[in-house]
PDB file of N, CA and C in Angstrom:
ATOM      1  N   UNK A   1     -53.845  14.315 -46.640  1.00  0.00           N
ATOM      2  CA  UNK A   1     -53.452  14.372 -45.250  1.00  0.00           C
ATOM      3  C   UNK A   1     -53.245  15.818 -44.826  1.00  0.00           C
ATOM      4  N   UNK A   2     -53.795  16.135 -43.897  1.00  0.00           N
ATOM      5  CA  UNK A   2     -53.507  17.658 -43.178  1.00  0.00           C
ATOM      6  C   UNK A   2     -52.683  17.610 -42.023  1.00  0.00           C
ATOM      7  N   UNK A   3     -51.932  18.277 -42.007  1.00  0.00           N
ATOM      8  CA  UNK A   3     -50.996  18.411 -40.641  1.00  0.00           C
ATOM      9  C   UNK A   3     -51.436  19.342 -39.764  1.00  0.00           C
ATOM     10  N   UNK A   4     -51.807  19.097 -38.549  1.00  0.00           N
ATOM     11  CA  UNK A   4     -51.799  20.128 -37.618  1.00  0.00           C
ATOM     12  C   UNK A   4     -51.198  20.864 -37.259  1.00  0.00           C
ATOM     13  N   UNK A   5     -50.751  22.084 -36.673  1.00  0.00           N
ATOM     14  CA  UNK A   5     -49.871  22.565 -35.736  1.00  0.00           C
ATOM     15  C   UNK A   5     -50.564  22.260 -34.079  1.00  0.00           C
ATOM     16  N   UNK A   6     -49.539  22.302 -33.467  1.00  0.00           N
ATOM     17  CA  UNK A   6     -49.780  22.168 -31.946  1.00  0.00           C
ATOM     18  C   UNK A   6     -48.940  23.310 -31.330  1.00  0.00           C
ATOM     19  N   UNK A   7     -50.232  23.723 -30.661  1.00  0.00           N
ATOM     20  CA  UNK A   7     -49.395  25.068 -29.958  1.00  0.00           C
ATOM     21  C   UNK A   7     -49.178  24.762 -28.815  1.00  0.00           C
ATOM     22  N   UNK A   8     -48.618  25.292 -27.542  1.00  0.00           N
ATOM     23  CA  UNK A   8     -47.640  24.998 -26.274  1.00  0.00           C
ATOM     24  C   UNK A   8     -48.705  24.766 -25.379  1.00  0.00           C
ATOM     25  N   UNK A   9     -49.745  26.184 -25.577  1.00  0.00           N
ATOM     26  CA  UNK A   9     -51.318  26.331 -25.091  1.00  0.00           C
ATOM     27  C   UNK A   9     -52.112  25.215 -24.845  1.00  0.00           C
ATOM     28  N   UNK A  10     -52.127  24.705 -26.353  1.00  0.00           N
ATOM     29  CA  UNK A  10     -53.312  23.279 -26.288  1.00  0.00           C
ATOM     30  C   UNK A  10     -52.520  22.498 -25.775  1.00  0.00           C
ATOM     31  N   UNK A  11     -51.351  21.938 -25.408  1.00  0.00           N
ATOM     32  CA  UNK A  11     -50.893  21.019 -24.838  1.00  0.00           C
ATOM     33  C   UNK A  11     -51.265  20.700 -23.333  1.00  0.00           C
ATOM     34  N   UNK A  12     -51.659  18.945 -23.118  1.00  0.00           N
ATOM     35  CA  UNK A  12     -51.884  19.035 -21.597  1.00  0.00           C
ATOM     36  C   UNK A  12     -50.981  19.477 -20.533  1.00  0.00           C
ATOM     37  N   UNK A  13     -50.871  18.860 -19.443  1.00  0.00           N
ATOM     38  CA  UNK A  13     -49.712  19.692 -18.364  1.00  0.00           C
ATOM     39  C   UNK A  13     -49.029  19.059 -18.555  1.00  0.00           C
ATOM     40  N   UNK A  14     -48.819  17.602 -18.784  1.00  0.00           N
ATOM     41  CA  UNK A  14     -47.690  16.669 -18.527  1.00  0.00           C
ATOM     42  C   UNK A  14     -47.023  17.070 -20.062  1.00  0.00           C
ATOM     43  N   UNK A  15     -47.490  17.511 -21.066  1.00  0.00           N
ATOM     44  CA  UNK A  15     -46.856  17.351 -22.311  1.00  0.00           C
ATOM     45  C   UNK A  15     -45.814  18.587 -22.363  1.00  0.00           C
ATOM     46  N   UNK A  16     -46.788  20.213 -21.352  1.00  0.00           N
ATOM     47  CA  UNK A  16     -45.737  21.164 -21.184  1.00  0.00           C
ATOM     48  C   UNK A  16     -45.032  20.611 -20.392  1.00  0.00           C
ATOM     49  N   UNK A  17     -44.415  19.974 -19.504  1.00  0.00           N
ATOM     50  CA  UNK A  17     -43.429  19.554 -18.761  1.00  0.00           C
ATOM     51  C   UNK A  17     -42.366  18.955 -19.747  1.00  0.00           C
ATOM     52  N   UNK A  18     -42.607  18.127 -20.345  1.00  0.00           N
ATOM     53  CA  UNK A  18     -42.259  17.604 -21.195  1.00  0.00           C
ATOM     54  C   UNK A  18     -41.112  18.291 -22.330  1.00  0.00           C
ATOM     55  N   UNK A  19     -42.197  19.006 -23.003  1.00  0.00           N
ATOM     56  CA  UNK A  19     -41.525  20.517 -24.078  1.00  0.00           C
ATOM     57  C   UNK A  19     -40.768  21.250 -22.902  1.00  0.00           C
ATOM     58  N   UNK A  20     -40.608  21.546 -22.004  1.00  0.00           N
ATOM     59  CA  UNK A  20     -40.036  22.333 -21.039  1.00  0.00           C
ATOM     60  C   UNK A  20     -38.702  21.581 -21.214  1.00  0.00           C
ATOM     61  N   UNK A  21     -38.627  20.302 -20.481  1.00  0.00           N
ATOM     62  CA  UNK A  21     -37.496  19.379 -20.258  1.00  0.00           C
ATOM     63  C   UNK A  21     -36.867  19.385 -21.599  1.00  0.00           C
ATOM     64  N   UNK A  22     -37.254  19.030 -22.451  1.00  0.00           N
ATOM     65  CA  UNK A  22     -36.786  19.173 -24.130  1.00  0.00           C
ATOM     66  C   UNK A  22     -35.947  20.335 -24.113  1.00  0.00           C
ATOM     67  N   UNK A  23     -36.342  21.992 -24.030  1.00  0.00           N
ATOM     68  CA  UNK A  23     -35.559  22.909 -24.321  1.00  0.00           C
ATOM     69  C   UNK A  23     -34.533  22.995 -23.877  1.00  0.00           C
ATOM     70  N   UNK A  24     -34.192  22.291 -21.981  1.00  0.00           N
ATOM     71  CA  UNK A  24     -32.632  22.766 -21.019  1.00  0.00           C
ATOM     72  C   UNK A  24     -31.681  21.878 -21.920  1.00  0.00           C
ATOM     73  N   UNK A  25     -30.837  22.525 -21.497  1.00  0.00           N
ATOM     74  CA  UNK A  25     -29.620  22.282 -21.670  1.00  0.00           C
ATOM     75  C   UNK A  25     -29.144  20.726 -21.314  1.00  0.00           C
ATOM     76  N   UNK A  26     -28.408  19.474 -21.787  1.00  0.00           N
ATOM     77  CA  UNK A  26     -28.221  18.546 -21.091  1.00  0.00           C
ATOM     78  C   UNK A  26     -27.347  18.713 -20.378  1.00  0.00           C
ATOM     79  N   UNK A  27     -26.617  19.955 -20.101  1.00  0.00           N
ATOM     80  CA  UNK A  27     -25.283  19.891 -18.932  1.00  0.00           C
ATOM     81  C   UNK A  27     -26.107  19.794 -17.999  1.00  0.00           C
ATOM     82  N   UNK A  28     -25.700  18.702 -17.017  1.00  0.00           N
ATOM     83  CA  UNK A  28     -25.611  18.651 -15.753  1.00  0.00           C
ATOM     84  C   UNK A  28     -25.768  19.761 -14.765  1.00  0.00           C
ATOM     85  N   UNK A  29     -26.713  19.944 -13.802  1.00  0.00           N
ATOM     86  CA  UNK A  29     -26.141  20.859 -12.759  1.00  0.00           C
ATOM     87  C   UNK A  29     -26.192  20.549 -11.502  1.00  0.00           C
ATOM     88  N   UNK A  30     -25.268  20.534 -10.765  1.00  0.00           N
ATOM     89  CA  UNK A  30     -24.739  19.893  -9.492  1.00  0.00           C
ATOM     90  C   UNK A  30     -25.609  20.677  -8.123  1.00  0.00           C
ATOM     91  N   UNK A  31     -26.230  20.721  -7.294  1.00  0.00           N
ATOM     92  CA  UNK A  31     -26.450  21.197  -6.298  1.00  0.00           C
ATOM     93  C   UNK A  31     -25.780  20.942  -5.058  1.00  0.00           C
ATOM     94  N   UNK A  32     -24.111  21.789  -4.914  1.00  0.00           N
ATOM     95  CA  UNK A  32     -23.324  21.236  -4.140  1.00  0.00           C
ATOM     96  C   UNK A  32     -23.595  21.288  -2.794  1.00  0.00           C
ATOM     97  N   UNK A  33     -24.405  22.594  -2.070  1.00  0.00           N
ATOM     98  CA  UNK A  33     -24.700  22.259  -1.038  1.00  0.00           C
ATOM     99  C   UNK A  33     -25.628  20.763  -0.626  1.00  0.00           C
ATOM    100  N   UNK A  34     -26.519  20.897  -1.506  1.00  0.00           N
ATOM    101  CA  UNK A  34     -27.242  19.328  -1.256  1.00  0.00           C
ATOM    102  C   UNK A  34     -26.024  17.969  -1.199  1.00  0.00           C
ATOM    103  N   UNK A  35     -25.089  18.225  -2.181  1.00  0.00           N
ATOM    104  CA  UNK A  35     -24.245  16.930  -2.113  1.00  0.00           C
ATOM    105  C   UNK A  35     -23.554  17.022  -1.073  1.00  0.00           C
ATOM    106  N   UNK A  36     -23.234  17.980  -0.522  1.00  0.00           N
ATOM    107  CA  UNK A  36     -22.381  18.256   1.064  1.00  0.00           C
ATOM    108  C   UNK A  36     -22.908  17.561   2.126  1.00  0.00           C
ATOM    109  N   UNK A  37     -23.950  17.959   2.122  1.00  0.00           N
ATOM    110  CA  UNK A  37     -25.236  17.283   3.203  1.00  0.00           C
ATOM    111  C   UNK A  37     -25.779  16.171   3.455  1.00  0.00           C
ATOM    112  N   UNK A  38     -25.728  15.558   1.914  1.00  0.00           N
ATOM    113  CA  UNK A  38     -26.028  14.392   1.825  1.00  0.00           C
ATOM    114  C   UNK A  38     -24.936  13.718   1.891  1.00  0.00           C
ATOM    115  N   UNK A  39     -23.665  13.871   1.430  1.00  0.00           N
ATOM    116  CA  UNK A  39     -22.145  13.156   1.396  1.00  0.00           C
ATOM    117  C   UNK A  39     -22.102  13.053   3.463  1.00  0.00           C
ATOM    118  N   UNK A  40     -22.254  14.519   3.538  1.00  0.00           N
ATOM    119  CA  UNK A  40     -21.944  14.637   5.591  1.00  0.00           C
ATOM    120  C   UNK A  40     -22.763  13.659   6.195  1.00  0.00           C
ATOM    121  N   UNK A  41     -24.506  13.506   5.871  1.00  0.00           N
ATOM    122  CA  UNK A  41     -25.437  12.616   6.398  1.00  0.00           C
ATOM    123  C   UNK A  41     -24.898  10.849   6.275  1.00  0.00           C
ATOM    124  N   UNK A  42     -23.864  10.316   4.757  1.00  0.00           N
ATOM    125  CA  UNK A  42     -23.595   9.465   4.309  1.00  0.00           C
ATOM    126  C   UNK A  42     -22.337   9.200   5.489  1.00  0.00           C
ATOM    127  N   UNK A  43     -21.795  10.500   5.807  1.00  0.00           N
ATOM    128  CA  UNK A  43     -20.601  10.035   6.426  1.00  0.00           C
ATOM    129  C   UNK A  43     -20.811  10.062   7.625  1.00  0.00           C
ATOM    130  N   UNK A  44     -21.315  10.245   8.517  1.00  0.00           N
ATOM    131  CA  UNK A  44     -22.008   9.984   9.632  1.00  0.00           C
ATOM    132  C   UNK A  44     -22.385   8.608  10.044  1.00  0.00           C
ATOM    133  N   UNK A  45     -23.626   8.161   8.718  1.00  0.00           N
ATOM    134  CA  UNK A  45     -23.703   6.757   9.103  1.00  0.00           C
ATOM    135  C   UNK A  45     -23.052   6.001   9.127  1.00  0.00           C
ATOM    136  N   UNK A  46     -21.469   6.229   7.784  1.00  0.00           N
ATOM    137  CA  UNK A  46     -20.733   4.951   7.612  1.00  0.00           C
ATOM    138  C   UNK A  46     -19.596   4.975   9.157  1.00  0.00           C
ATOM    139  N   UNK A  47     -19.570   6.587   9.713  1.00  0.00           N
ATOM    140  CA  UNK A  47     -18.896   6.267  11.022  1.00  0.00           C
ATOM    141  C   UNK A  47     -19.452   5.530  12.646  1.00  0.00           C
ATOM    142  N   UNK A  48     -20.794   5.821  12.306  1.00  0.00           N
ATOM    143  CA  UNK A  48     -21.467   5.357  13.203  1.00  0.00           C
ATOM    144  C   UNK A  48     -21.482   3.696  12.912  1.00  0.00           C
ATOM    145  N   UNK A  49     -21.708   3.311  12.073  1.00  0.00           N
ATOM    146  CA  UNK A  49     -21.696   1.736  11.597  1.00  0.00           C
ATOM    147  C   UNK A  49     -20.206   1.142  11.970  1.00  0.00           C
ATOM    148  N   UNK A  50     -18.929   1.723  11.357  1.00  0.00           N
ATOM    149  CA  UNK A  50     -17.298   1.723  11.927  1.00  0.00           C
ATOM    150  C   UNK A  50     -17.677   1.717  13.483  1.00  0.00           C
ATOM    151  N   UNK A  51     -18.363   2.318  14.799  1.00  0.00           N
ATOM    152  CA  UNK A  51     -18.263   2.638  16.016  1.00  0.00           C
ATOM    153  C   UNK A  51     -19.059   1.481  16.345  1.00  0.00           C
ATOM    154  N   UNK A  52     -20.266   1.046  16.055  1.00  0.00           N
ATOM    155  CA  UNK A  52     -21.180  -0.220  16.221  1.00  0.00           C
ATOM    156  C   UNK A  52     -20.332  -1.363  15.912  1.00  0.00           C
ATOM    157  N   UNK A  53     -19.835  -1.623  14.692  1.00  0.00           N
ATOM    158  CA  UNK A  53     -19.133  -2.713  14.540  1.00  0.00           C
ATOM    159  C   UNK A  53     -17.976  -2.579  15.556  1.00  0.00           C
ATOM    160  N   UNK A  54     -17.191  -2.446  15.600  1.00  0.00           N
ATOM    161  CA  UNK A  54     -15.925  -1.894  16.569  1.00  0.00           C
ATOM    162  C   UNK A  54     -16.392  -1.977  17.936  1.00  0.00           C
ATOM    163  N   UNK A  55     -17.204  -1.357  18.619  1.00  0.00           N
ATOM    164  CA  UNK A  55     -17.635  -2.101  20.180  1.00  0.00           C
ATOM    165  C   UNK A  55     -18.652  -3.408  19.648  1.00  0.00           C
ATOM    166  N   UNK A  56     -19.097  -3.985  18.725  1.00  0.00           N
ATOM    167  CA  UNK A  56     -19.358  -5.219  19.090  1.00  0.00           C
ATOM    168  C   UNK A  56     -18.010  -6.380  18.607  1.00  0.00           C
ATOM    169  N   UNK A  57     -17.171  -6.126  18.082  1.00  0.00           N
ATOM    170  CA  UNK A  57     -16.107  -6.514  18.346  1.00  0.00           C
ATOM    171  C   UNK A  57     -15.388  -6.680  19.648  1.00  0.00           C
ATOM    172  N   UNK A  58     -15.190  -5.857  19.870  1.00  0.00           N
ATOM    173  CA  UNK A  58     -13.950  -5.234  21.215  1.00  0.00           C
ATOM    174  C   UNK A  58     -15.177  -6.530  22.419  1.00  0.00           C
ATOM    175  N   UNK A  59     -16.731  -6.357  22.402  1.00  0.00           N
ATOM    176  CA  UNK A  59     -17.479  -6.994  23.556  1.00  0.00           C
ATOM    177  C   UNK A  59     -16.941  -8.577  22.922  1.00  0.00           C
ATOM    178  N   UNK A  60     -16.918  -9.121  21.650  1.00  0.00           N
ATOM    179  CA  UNK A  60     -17.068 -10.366  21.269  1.00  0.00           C
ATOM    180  C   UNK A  60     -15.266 -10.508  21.873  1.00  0.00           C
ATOM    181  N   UNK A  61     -14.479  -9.983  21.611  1.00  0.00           N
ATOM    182  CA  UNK A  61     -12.741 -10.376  22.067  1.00  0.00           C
ATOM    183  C   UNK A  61     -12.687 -10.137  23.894  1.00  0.00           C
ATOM    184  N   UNK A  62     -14.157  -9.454  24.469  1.00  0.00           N
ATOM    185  CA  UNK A  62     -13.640  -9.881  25.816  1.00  0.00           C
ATOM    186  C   UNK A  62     -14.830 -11.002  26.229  1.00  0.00           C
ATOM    187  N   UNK A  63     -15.935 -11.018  25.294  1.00  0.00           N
ATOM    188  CA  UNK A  63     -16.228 -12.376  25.896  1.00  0.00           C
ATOM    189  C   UNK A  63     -16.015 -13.393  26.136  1.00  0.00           C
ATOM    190  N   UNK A  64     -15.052 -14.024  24.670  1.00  0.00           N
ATOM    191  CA  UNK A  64     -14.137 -14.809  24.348  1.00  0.00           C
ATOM    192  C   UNK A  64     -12.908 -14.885  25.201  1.00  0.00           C
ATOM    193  N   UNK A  65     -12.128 -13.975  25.724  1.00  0.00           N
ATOM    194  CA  UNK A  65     -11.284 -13.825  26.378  1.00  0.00           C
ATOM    195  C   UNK A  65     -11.776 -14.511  27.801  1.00  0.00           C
ATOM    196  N   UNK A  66     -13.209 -14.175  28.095  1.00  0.00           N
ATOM    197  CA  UNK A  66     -13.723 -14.969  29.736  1.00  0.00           C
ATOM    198  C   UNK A  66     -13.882 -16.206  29.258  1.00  0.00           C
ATOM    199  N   UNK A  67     -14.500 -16.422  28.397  1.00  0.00           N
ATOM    200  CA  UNK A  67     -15.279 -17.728  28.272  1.00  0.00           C
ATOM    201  C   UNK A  67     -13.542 -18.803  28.001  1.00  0.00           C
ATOM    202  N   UNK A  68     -12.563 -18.027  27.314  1.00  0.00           N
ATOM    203  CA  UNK A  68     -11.348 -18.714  27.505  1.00  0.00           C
ATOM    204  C   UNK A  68     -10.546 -18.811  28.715  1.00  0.00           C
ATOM    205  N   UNK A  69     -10.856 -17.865  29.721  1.00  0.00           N
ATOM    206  CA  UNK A  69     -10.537 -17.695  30.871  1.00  0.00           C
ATOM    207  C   UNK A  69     -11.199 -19.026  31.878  1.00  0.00           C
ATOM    208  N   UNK A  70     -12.390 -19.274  31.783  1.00  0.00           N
ATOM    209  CA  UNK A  70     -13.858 -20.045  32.359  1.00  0.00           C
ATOM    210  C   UNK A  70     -13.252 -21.216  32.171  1.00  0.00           C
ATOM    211  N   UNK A  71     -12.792 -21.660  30.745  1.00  0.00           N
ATOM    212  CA  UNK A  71     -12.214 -22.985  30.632  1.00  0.00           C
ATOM    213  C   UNK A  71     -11.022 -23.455  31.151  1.00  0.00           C
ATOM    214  N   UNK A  72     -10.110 -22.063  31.510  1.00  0.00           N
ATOM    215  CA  UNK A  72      -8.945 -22.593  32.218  1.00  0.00           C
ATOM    216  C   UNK A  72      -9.126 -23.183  33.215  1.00  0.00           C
ATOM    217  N   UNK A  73      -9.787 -22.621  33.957  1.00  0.00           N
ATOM    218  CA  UNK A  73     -10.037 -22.955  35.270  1.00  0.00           C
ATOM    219  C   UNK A  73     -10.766 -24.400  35.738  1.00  0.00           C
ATOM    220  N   UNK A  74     -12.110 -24.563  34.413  1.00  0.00           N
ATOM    221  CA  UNK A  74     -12.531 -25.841  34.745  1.00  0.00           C
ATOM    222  C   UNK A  74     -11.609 -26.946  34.074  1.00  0.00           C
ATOM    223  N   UNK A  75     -10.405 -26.146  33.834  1.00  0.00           N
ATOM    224  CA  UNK A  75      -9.839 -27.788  33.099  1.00  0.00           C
ATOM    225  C   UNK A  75      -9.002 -28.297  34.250  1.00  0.00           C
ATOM    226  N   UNK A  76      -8.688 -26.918  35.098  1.00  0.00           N
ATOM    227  CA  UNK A  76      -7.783 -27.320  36.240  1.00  0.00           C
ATOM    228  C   UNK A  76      -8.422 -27.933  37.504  1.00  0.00           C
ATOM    229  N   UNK A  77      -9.751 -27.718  37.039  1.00  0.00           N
ATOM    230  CA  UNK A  77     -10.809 -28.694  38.312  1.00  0.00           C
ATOM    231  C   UNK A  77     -10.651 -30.217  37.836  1.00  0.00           C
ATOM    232  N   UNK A  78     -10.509 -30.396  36.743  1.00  0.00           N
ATOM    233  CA  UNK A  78     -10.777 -31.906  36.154  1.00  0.00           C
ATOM    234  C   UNK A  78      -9.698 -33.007  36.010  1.00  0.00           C
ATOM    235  N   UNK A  79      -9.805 -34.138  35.989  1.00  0.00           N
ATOM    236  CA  UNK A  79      -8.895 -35.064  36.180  1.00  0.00           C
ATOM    237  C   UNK A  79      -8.360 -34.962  35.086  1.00  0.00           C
ATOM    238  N   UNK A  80      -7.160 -35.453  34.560  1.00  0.00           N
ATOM    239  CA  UNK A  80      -6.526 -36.008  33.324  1.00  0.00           C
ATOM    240  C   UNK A  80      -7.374 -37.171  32.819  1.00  0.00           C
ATOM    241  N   UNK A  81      -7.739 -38.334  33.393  1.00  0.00           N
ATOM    242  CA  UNK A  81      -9.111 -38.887  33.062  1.00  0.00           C
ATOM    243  C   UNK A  81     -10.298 -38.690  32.108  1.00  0.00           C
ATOM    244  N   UNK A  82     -10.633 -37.425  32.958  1.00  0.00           N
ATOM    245  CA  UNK A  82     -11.831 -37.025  32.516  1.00  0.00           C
ATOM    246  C   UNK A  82     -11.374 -35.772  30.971  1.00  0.00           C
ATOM    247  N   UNK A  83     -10.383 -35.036  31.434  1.00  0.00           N
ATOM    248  CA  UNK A  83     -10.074 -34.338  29.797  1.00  0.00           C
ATOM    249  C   UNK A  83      -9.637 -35.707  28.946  1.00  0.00           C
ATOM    250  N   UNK A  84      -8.936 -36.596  29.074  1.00  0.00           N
ATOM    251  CA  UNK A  84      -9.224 -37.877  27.908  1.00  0.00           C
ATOM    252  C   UNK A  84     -10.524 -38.012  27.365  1.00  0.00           C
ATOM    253  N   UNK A  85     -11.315 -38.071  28.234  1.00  0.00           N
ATOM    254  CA  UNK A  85     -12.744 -38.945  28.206  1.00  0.00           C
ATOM    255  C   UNK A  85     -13.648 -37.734  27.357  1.00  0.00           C
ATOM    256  N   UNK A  86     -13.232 -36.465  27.317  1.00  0.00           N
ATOM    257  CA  UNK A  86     -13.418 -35.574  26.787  1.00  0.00           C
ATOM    258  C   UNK A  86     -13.157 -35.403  25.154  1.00  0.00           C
ATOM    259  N   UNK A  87     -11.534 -35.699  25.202  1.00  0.00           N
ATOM    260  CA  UNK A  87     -10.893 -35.623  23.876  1.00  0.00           C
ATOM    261  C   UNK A  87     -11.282 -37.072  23.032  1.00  0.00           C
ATOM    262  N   UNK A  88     -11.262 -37.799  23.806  1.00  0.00           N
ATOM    263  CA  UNK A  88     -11.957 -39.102  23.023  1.00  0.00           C
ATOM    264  C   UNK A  88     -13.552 -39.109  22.112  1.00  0.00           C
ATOM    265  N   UNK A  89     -14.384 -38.008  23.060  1.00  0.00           N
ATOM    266  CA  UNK A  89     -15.787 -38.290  22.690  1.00  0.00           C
ATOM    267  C   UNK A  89     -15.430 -37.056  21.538  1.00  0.00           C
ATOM    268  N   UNK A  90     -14.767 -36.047  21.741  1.00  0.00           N
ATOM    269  CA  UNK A  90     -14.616 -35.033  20.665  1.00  0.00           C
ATOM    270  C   UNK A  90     -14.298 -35.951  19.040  1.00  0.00           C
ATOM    271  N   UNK A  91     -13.075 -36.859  19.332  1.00  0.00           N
ATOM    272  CA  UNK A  91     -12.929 -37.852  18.191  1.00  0.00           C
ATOM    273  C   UNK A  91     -13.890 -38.393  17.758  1.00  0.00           C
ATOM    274  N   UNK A  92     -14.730 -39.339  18.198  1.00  0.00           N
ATOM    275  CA  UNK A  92     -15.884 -40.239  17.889  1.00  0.00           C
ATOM    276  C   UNK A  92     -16.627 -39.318  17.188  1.00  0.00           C
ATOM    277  N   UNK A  93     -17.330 -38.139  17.464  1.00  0.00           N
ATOM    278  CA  UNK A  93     -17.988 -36.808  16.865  1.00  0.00           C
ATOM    279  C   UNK A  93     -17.591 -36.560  15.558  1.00  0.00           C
ATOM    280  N   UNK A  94     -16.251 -36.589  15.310  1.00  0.00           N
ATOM    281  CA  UNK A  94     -15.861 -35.869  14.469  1.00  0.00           C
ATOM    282  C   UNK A  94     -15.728 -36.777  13.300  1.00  0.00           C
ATOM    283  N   UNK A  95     -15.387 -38.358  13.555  1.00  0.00           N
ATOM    284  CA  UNK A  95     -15.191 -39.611  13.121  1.00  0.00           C
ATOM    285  C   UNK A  95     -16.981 -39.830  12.365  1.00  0.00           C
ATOM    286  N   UNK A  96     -17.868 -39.437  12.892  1.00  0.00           N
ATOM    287  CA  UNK A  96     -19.219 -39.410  12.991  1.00  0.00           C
ATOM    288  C   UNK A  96     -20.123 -40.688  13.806  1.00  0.00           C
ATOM    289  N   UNK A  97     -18.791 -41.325  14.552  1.00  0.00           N
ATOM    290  CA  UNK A  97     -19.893 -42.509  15.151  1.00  0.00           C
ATOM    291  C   UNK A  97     -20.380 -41.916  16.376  1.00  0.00           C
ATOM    292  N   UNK A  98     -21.718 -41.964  16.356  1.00  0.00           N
ATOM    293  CA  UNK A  98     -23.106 -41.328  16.801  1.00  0.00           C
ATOM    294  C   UNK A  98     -23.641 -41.832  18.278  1.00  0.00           C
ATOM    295  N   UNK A  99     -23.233 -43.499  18.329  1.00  0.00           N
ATOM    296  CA  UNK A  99     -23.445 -44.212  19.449  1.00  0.00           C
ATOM    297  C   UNK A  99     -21.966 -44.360  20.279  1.00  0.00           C
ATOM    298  N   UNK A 100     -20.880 -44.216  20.185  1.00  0.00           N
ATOM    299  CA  UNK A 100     -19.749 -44.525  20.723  1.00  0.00           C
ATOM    300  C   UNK A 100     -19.982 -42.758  21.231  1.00  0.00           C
ATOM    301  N   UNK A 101     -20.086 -41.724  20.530  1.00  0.00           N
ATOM    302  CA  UNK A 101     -20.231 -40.415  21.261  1.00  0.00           C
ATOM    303  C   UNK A 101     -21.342 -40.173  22.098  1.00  0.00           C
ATOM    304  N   UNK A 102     -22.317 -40.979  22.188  1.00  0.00           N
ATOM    305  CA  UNK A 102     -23.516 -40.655  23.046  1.00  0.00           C
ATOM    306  C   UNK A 102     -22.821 -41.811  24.447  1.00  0.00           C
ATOM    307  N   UNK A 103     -22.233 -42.499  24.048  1.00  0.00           N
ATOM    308  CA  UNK A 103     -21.582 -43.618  25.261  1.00  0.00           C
ATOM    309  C   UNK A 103     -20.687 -42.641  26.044  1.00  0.00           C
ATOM    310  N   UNK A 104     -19.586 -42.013  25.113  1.00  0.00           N
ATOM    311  CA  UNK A 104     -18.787 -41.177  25.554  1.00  0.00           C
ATOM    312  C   UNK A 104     -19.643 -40.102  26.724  1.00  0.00           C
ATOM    313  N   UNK A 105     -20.519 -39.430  25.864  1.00  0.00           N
ATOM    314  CA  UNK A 105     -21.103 -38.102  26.627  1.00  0.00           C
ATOM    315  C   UNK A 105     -21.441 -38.426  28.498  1.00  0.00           C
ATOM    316  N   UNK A 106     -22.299 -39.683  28.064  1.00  0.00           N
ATOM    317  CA  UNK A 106     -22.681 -40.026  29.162  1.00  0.00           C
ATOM    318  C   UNK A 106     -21.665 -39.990  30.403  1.00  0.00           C
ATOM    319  N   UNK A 107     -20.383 -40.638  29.777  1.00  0.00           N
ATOM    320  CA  UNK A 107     -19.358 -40.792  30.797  1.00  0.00           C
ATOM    321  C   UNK A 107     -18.445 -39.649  31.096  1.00  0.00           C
ATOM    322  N   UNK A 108     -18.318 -38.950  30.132  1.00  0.00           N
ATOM    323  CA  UNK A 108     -17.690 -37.617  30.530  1.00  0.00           C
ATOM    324  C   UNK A 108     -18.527 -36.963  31.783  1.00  0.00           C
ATOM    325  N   UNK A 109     -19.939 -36.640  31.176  1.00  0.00           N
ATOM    326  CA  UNK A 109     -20.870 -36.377  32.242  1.00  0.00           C
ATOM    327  C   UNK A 109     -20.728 -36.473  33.836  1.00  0.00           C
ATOM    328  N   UNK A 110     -20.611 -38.223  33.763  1.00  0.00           N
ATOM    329  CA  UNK A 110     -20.146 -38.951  35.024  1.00  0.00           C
ATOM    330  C   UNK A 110     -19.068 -38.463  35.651  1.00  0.00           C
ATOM    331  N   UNK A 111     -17.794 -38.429  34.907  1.00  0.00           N
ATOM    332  CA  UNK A 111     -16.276 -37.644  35.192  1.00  0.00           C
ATOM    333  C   UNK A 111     -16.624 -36.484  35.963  1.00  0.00           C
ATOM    334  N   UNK A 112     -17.468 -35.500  34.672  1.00  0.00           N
ATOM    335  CA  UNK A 112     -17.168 -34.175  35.377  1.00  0.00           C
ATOM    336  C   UNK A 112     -18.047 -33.981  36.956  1.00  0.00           C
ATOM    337  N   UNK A 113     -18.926 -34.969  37.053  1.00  0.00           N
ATOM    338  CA  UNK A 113     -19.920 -34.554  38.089  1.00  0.00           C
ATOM    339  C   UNK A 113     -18.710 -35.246  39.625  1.00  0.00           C
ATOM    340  N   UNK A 114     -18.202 -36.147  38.900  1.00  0.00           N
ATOM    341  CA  UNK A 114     -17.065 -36.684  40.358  1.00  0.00           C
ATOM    342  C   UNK A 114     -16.403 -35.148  40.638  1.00  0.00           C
ATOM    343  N   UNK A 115     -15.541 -35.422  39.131  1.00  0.00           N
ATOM    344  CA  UNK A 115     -14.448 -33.989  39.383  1.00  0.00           C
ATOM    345  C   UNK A 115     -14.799 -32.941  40.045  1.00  0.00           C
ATOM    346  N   UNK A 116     -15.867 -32.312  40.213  1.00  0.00           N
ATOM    347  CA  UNK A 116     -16.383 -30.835  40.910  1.00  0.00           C
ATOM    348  C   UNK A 116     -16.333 -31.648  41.890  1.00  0.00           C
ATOM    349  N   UNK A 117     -17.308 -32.724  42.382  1.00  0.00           N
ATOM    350  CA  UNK A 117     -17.468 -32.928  43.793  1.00  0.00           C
ATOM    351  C   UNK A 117     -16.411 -32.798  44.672  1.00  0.00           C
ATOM    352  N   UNK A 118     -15.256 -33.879  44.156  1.00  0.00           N
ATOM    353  CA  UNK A 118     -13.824 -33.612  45.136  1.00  0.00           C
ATOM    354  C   UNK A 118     -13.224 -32.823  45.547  1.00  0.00           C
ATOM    355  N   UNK A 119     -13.242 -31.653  44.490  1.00  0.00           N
ATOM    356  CA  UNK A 119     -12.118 -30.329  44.642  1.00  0.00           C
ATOM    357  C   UNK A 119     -13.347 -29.015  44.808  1.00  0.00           C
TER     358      UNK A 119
END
């Protein structure tokens, strides 16, 4: 068996890369301006994401706030009657009978279309 030597020369490019990487040092070296930049770019987005979430919040607590507002008002259009006829079909729903809530719907329906008319 003969052993070769291999010199740095005959080596292809990827193999000097290679022998290159082999000789450094394994300490670590930090490029702090890059981590600044990239940490600042990181912190940017996570504040911008905090500012997005946060006004679509703040819009969802005043939509909610109308749409709770919306119901006051139509409950004060409606008979005591008709909020029964309401809370009843909500039961049947929830109970899961399917035809006693489609009976219900219908008649709530009926309720609410009196109720606006009068007032």
């Amino acid at each position: 068996m003969t052993t070769k030597t291999i010199h740095e020369s005959n080596l292809p490019t990827l193999d000097v890369g290679v022998t290159r990487w082999r000789r450094r040092s394994p300490k670590p070296i930090t490029n702090w301006d890059l981590f600044t930049s990239l940490a600042g770019f990181w912190e940017d987005a996570v504040v911008d994401n905090i500012d997005e979430e946060y006004d679509r919040l703040v819009q969802h607590l005043r939509d909610g706030a109308k749409s709770a507002e919306d119901l006051r008002v139509t409950k004060r259009r409606l008979s005591y009657e008709t909020l029964e006829l309401i809370r009843q079909r909500g039961a049947a729903r929830a109970t899961g009978n399917y035809q006693l809530t489609s009976e219900l719907a219908k008649r709530c329906r009926e309720a609410i279309k009196e109720d606006l008319k009068e007032r």
